[in-house]
Protein backbone atom coordinates (compact mmCIF):
# COMPACT_ATOMS: atom_id res chain seq x y z
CA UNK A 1 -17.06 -33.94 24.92
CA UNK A 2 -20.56 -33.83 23.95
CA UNK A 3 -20.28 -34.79 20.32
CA UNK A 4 -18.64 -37.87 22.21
CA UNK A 5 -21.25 -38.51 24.77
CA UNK A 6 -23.94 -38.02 22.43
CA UNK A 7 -22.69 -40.20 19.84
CA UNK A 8 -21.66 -42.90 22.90
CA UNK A 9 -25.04 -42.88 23.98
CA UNK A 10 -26.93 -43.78 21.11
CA UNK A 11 -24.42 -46.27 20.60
CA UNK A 12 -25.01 -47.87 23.68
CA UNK A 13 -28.31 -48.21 23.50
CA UNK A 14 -28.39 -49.67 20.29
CA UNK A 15 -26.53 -51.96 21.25
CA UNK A 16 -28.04 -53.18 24.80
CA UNK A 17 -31.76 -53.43 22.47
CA UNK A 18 -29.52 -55.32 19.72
CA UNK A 19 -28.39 -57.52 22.31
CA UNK A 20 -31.32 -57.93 24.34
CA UNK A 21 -29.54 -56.66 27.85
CA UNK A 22 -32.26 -54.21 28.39
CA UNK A 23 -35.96 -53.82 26.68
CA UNK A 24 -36.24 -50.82 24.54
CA UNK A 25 -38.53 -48.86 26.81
CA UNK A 26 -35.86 -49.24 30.25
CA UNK A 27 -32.89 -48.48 27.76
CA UNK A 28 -34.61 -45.35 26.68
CA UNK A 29 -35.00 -44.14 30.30
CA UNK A 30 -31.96 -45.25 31.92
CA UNK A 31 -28.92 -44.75 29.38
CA UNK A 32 -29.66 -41.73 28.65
CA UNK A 33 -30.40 -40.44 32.04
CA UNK A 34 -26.96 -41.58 32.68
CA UNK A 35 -25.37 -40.27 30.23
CA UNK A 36 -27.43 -36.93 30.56
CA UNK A 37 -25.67 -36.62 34.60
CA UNK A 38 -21.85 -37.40 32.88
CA UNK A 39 -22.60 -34.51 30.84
CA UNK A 40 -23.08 -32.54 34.04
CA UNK A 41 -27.16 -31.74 33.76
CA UNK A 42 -27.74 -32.41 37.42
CA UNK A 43 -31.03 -32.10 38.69
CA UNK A 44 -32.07 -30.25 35.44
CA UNK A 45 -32.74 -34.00 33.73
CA UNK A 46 -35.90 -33.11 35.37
CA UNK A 47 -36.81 -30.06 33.54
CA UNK A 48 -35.82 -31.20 30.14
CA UNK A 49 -37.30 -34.77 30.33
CA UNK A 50 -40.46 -33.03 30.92
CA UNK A 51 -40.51 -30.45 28.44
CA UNK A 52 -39.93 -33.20 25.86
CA UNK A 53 -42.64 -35.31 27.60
CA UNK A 54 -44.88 -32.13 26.80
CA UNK A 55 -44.05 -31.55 23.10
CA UNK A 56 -44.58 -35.34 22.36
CA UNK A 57 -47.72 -35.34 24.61
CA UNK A 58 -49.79 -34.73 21.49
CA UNK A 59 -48.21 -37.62 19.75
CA UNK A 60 -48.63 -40.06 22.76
CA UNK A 61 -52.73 -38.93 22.36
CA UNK A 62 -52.69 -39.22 18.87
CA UNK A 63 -51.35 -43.14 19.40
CA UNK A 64 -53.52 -43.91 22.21
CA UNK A 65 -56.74 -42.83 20.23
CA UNK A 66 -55.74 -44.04 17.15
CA UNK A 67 -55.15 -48.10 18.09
CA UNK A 68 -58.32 -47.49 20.19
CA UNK A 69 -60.12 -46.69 17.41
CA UNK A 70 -58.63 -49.19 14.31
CA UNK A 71 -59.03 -51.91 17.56
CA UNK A 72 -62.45 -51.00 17.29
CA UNK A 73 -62.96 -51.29 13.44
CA UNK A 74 -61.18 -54.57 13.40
CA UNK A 75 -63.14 -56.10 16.03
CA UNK A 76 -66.25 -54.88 14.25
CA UNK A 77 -65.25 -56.30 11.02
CA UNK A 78 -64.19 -53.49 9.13
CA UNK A 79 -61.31 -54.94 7.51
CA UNK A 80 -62.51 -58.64 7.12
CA UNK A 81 -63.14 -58.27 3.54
CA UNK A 82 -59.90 -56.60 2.53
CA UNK A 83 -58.29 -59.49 4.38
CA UNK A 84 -60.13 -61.82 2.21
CA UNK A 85 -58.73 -59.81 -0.87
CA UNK A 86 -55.66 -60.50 -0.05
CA UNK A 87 -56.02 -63.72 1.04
CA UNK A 88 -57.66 -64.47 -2.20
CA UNK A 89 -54.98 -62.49 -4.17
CA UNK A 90 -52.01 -64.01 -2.80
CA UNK A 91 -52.99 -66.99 -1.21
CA UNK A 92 -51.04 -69.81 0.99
CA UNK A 93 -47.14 -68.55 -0.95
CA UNK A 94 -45.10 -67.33 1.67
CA UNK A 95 -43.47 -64.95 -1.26
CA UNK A 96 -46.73 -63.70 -2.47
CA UNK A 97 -47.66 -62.65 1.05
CA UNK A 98 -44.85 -60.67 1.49
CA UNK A 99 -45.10 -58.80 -2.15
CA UNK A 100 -48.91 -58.29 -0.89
CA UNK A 101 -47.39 -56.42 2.40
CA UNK A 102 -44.76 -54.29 0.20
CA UNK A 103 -48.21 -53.17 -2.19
CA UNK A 104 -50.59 -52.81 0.81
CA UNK A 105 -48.15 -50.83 2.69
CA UNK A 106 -47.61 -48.73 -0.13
CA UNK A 107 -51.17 -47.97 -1.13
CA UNK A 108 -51.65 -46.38 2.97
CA UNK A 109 -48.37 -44.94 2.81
CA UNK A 110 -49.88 -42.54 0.34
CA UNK A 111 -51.58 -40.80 3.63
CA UNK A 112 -48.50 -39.68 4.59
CA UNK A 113 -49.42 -40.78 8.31
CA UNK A 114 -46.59 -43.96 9.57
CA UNK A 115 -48.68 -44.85 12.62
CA UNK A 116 -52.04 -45.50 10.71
CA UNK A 117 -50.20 -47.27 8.05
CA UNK A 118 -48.72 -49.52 10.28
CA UNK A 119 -51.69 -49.84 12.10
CA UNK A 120 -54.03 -50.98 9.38
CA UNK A 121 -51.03 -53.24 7.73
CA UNK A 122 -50.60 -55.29 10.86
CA UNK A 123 -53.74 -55.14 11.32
CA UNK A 124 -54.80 -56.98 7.83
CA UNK A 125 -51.99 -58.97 7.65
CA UNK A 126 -50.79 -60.54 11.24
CA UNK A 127 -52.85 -62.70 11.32
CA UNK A 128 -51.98 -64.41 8.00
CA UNK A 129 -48.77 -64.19 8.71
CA UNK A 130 -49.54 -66.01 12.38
CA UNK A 131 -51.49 -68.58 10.14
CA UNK A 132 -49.19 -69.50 8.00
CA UNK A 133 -46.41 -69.68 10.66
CA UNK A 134 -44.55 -66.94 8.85
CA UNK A 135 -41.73 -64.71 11.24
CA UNK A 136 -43.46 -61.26 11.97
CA UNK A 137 -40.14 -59.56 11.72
CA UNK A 138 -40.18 -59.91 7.83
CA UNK A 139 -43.63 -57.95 8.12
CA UNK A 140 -42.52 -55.48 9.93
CA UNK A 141 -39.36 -55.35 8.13
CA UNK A 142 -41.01 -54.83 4.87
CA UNK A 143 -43.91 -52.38 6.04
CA UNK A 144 -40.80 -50.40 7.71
CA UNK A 145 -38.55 -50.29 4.22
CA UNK A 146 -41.74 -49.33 2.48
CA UNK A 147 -43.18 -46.48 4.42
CA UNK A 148 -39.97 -45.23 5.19
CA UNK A 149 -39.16 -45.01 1.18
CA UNK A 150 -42.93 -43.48 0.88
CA UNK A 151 -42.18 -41.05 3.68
CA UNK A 152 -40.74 -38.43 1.53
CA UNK A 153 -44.38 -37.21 -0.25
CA UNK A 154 -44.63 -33.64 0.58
CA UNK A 155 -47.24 -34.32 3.09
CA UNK A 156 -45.21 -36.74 5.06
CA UNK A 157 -43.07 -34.69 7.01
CA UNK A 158 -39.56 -34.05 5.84
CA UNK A 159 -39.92 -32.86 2.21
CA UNK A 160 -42.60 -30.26 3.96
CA UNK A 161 -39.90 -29.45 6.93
CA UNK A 162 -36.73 -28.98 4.11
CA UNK A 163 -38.47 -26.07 2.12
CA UNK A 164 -39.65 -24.61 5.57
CA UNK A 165 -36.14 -24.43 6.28
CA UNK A 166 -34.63 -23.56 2.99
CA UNK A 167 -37.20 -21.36 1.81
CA UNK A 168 -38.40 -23.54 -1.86
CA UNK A 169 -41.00 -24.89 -2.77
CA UNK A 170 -42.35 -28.94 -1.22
CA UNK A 171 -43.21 -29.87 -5.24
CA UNK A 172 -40.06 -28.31 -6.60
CA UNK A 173 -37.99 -30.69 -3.51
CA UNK A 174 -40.48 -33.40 -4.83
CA UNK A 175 -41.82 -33.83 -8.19
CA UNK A 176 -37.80 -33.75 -9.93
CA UNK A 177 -36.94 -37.02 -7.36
CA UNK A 178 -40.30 -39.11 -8.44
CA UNK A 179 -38.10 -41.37 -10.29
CA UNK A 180 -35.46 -41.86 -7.52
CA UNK A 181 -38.46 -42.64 -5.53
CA UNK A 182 -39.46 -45.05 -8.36
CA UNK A 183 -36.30 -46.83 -8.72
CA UNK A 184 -35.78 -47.33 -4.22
CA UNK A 185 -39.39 -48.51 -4.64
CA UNK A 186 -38.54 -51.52 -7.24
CA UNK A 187 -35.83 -52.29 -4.48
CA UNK A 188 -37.77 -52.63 -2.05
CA UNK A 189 -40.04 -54.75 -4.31
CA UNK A 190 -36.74 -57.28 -4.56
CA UNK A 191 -36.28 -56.79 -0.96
CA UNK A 192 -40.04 -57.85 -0.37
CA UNK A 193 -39.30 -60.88 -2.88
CA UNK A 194 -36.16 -61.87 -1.48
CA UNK A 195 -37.69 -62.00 2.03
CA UNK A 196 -40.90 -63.95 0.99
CA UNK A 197 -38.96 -66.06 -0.78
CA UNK A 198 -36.95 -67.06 2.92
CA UNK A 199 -39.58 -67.36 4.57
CA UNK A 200 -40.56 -70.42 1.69
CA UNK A 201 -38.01 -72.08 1.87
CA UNK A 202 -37.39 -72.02 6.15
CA UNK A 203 -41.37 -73.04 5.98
CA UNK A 204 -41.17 -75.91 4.05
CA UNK A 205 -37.81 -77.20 6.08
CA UNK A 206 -38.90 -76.51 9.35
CA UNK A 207 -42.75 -77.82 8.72
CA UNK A 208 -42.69 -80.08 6.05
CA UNK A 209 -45.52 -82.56 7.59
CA UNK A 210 -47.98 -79.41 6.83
CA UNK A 211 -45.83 -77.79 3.64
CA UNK A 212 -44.61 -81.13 2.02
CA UNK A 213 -41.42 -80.63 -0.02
CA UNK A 214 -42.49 -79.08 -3.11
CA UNK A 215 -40.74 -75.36 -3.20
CA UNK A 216 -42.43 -74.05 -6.27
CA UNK A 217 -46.27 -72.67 -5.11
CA UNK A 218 -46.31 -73.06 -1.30
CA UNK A 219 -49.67 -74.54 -1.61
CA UNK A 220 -50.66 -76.04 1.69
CA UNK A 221 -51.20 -80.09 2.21
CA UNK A 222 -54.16 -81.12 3.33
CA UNK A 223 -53.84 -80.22 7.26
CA UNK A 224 -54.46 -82.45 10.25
CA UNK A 225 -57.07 -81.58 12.86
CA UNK A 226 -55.49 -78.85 15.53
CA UNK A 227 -53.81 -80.20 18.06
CA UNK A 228 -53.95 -77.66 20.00
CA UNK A 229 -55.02 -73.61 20.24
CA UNK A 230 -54.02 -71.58 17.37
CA UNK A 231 -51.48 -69.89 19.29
CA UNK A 232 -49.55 -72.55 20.50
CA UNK A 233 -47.62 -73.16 18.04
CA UNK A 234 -46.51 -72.27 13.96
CA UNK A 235 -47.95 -75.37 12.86
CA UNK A 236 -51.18 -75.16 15.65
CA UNK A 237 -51.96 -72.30 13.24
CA UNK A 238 -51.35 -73.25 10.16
CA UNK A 239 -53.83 -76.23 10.69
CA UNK A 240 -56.93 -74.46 11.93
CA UNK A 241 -59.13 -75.56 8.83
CA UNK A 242 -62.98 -75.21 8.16
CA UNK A 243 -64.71 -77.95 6.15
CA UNK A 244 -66.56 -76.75 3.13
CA UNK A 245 -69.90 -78.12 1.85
CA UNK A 246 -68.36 -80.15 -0.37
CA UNK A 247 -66.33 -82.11 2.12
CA UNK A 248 -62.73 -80.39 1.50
CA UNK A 249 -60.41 -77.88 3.94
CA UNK A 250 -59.15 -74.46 4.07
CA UNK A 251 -57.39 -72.11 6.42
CA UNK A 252 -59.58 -69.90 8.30
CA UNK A 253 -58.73 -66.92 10.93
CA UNK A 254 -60.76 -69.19 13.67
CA UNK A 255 -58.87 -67.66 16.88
CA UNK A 256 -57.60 -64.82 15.33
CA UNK A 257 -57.94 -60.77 15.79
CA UNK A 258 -60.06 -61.90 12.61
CA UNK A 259 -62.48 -64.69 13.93
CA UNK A 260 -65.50 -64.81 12.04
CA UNK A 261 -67.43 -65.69 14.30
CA UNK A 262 -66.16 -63.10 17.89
CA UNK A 263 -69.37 -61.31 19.20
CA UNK A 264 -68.05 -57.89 18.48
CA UNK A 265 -68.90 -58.62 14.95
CA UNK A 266 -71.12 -55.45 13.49
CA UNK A 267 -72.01 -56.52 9.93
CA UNK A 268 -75.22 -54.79 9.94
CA UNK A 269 -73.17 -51.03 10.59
CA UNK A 270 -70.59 -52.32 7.99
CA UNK A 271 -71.44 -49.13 5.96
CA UNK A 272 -71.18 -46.91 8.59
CA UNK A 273 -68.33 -47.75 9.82
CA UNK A 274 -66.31 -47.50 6.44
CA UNK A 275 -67.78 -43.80 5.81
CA UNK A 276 -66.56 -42.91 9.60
CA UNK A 277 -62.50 -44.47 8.46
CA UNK A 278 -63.24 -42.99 4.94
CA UNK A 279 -64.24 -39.61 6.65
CA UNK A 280 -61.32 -39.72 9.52
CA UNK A 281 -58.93 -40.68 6.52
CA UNK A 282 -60.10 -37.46 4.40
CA UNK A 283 -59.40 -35.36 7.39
CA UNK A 284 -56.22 -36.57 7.86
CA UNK A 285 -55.06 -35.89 4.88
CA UNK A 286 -56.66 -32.23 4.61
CA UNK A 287 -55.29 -31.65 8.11
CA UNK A 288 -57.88 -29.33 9.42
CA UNK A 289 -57.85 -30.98 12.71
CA UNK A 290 -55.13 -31.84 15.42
CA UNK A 291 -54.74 -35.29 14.33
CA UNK A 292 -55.53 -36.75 18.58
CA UNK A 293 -58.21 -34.68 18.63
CA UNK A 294 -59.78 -36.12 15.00
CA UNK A 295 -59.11 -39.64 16.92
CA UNK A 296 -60.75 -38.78 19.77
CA UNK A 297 -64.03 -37.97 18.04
CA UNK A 298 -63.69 -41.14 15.72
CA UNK A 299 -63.64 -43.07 18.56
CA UNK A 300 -66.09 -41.63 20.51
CA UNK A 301 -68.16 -42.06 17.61
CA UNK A 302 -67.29 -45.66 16.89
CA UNK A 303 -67.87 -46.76 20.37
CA UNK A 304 -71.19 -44.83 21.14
CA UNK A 305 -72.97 -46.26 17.58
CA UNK A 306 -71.22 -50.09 17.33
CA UNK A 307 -71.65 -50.77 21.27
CA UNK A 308 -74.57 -48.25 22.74
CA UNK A 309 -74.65 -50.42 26.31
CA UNK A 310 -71.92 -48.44 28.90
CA UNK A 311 -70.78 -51.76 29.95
CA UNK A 312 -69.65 -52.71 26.29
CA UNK A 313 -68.14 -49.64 26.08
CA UNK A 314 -65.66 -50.04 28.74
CA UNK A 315 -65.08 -53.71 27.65
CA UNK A 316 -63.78 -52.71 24.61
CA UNK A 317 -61.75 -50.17 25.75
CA UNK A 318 -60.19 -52.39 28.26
CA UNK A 319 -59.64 -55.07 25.46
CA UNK A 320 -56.92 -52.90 23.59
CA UNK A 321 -55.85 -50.85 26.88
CA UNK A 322 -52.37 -53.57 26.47
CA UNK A 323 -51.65 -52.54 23.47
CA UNK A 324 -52.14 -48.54 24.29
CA UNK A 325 -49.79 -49.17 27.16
CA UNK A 326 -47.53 -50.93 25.73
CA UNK A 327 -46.67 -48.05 22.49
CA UNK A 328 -47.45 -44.71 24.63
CA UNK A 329 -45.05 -45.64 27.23
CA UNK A 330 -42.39 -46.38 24.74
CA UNK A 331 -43.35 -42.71 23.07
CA UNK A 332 -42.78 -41.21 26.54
CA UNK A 333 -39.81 -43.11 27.20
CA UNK A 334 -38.12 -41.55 24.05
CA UNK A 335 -38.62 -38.40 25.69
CA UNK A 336 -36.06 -39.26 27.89
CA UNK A 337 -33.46 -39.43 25.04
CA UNK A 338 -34.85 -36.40 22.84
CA UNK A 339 -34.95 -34.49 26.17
CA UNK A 340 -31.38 -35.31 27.22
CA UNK A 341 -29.98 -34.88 23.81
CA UNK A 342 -31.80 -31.50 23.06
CA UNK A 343 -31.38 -29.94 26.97
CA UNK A 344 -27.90 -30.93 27.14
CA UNK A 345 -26.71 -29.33 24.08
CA UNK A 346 -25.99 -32.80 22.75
CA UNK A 347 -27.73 -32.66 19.55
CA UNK A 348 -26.58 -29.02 18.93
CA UNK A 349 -22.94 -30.26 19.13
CA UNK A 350 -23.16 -33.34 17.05
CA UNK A 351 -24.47 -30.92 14.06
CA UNK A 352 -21.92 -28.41 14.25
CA UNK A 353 -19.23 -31.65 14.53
CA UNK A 354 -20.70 -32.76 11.45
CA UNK A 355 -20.53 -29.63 9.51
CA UNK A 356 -17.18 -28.91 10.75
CA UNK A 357 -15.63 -32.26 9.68
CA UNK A 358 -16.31 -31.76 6.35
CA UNK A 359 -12.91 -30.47 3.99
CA UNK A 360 -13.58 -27.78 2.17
CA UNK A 361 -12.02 -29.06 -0.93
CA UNK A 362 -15.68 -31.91 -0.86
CA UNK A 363 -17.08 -28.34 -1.43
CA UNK A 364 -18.59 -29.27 -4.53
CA UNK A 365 -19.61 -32.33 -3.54
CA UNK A 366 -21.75 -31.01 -0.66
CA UNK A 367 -25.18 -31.94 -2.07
CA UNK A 368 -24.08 -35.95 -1.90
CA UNK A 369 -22.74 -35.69 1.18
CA UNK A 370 -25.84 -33.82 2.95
CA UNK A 371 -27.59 -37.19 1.56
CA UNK A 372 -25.03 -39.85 3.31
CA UNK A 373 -25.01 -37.58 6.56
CA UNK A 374 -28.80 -37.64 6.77
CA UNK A 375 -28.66 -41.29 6.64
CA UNK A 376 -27.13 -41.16 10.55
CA UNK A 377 -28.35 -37.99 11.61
CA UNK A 378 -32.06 -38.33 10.90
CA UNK A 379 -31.48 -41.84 12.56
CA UNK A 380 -29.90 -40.24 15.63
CA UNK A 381 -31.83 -37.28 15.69
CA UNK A 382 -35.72 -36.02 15.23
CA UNK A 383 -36.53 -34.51 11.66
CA UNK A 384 -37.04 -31.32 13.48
CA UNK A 385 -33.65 -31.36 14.84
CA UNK A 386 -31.81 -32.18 11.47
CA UNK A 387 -33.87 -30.17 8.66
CA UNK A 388 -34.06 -27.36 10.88
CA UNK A 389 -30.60 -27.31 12.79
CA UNK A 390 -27.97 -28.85 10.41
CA UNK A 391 -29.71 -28.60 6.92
CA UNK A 392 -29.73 -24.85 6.64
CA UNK A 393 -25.68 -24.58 7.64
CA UNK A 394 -25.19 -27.60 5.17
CA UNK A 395 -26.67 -25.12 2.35
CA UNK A 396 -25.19 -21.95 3.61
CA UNK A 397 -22.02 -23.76 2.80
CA UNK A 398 -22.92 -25.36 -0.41
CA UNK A 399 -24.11 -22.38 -1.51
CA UNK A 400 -20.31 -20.85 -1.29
CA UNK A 401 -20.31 -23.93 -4.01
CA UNK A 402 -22.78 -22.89 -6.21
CA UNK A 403 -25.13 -25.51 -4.86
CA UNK A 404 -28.48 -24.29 -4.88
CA UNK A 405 -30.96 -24.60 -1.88
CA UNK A 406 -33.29 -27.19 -4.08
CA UNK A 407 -30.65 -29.58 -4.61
CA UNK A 408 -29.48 -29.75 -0.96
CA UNK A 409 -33.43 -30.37 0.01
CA UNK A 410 -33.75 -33.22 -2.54
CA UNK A 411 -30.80 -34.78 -1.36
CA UNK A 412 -31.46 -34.35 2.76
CA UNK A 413 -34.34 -36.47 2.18
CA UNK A 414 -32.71 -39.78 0.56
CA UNK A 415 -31.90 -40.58 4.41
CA UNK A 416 -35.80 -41.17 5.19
CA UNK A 417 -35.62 -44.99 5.35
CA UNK A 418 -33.22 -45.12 7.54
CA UNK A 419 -35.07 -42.36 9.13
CA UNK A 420 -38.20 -44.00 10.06
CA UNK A 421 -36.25 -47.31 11.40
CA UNK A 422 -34.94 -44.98 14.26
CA UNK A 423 -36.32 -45.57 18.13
CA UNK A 424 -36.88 -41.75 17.96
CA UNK A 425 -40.15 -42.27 15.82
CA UNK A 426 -43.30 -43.50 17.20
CA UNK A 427 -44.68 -44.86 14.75
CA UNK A 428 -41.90 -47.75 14.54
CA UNK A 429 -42.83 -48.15 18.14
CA UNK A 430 -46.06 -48.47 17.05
CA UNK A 431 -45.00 -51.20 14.25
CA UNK A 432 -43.05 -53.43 16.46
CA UNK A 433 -45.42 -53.41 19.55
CA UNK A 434 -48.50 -54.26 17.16
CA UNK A 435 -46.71 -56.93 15.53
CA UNK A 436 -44.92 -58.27 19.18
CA UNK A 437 -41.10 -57.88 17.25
CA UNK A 438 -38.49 -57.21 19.77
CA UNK A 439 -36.97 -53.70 18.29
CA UNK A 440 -33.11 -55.06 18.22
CA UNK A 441 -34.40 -57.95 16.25
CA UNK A 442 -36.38 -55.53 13.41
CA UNK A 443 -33.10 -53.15 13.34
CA UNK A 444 -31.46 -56.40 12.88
CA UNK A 445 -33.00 -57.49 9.42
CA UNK A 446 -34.07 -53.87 8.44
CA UNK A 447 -31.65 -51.32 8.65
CA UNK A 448 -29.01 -52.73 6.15
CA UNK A 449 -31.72 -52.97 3.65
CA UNK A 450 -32.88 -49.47 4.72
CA UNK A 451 -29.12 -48.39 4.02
CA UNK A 452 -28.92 -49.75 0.50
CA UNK A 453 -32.40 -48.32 -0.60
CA UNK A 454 -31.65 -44.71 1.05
CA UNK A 455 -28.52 -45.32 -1.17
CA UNK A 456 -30.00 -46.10 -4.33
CA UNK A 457 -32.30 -43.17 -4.07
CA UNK A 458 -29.49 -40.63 -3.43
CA UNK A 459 -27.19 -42.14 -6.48
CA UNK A 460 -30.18 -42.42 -8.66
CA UNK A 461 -30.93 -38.73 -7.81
CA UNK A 462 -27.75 -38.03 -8.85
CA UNK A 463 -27.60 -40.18 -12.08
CA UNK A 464 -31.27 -38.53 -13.26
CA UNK A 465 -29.75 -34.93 -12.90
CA UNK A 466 -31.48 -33.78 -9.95
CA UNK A 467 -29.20 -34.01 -7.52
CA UNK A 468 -26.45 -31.46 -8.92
CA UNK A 469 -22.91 -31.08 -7.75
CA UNK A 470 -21.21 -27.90 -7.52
């Protein structure tokens, strides 16, 4: 019964956000508080809500700080000139933009860290996608495949939780799968191509008064003066122009998060300011410090140098307080469903379902089949919950097999693209609510492409040797 009510409620509420019956945030609350009194928990909802609301306070802290603080840089300036970079390297093609998002994504992937990633992505490239009148879902689509492909480093989370759990070694689990990792990475680069090259095509059907008709560069005609603000509509942005000195046009980020000429502008602590990220970055990555708390100093700092006046301070602190709502309430509304899943005994029942499902005569083939199970479970369930519940009784098994404990790791971790599309993880909450992408509508153009590349790493795993069978 609780294998079927756990599996039933993540169902559902997939499919009300798919749908777009309920917001993400009221379907995380409500279904599974439902579902949580059919499986008889009573007044104890309470207790376990809470204690989930308590492990994932940290988390919630961690967000709040950390969009405080990249709000800050951006309004400062910190990240005009990488903008321009990539202005200048891919320019006004739709399909250059999108391979730009695929390699930027991947360089701050490296960190290990999802939320800043997807923090500094959207906040480099929204607004050229918002210029050029390009659908945000295809950035956030993209920046989600990527990361989640990049999510298996050792530092990242799951390749560090498997040899907790099994006892190996994080560069033995991740050094033999590099060139898995290199082969899902070229599919998301076709991915990333195939997308920009969509959004081309729709741009210069839908708009051709701005795009003309010519398919092959994207270059931009020579616009028309606004007709109205930048947001107002696709092709209201695309025409916000500047006039050079020598009488011609160009796209500019006037009315953007990356107006050149907002007040909050700081070009003077430019330096600064990039050895504060630089610093905060370093310390990220060495972990000596609770992550919220290393936030929480960085923006303290960022606040008390760029805007010294009391009264600035709290006006840019109200200026991004939307967007802190907006994410830590969807973190704390997924404690609803971790809580209910973990309190009930949900979670605990859907591993031991899976394990026990499995024939013993796929014995040998125990290794491939911890990879395709990961691919749902570490969607329907926390990291935590699969590499340190149903991982170690997956290789107690396939050990009976002659499957060793490495091989089992390596493959429990092809699932992680899939992984880090799940409503479970914050920092796709993060993604979406940055970018203003309705969830059902990401899932919608992500998660098959998540599928295939999870795939591909697992087979290619398998194909290079280091994935052995029994």
């Amino acid at each position: 019964m609780l294998v079927a009510l756990g599996f039933l409620m993540v169902a559902t509420f997939m499919v009300l956000i798919m749908t777009k019956r309920m917001t993400p945030m009221l379907a995380l609350i409500i279904v599974p508080t439902v579902f949580g009194l059919f499986a008889g928990a009573g007044l104890g909802l309470g207790d376990m809500v809470m204690d989930a609301v308590k492990s994932m306070s940290g988390t919630a802290a961690l967000l709040m700080f950390a969009i405080m603080y990249f709000g800050i840089m951006i309004d400062v300036g910190l990240f005009d000139k990488l903008v321009a970079a990539i202005l200048k390297l891919v320019g006004n093609d739709p399909a250059k933009v999108v391979i730009g998002t695929a390699l930027l994504t991947a360089v701050i992937s490296l960190d290990g860290d999802g939320s800043t990633t997807f923090i500094v992505v959207t906040a480099a490239l929204l607004p050229v996608y918002q210029r050029l009148g390009m659908s945000p879902v295809v950035l956030t689509c993209v920046a989600g495949l990527t990361n989640g492909t990049l999510n298996v480093v050792p530092w990242g989370g799951p390749t560090a939780r498997a040899a907790a759990a099994l006892g190996v070694e994080a560069t033995d689990i991740f050094v033999p799968m590099l060139p898995s990792l290199g082969v899902a990475l070229v599919v998301v680069g076709i991915f990333a191509w195939q997308l920009g090259l969509s959004e081309r095509r729709r741009l210069h059907r839908e708009m051709p008064e701005v795009w003309g008709t010519e398919l092959g560069g994207g270059a931009l005609n020579r616009p028309k003066a606004p007709a109205g603000g930048p947001g107002s509509s696709p092709v209201a942005v695309l025409e916000a122009v500047a006039t050079k000195g020598d009488g011609t046009e160009r796209p500019t980020m006037d009315g953007t998060a990356l107006d050149p000429n907002r007040e909050t502008l700081r070009p003077k602590l430019f330096i600064f300011n990039l050895v504060l990220t630089v610093a905060i970055m370093v310390l990220l990555i060495i972990d000596v410090v609770p992550l919220s708390y290393l936030f929480m100093v960085g923006t303290g700092i960022a606040l008390v140098v760029n805007f010294p006046k009391v009264s600035d301070q709290m006006k840019m602190i109200t200026a991004h307080s939307s967007e802190i709502i907006a994410v830590v309430s969807m973190v704390l509304a997924a404690a609803v469903l971790t809580g209910v899943l973990s309190g009930t005994g949900m979670v605990d029942a859907m591993s031991a379902w899976l394990v026990d499902i499995i024939p013993d005569s796929m014995g040998p083939y125990l290794a491939v089949l911890t990879g395709l199970i990961s691919v749902p479970a570490t969607f329907f369930m926390s990291n935590d919950a699969f590499y340190f519940g149903v991982l170690p009784v997956l290789t107690e098994a396939g050990a009976h097999f002659g499957i060793d404990a490495v091989d089992m790791a390596r493959a429990s971790i092809t699932g992680q693209p899939v992984h880090m599309q799940s409503p479970l993880v914050p920092a796709i909450l993060l993604l979406v609510s940055m970018a203003k992408v309705d969830l059902g509508d990401h899932h919608k153009k992500v998660l098959w492409r998540a599928l295939v590349v999870s795939l591909v790493m697992l087979a290619s795993g398998v194909l290079f040797g280091v994935i052995h069978m029994g």
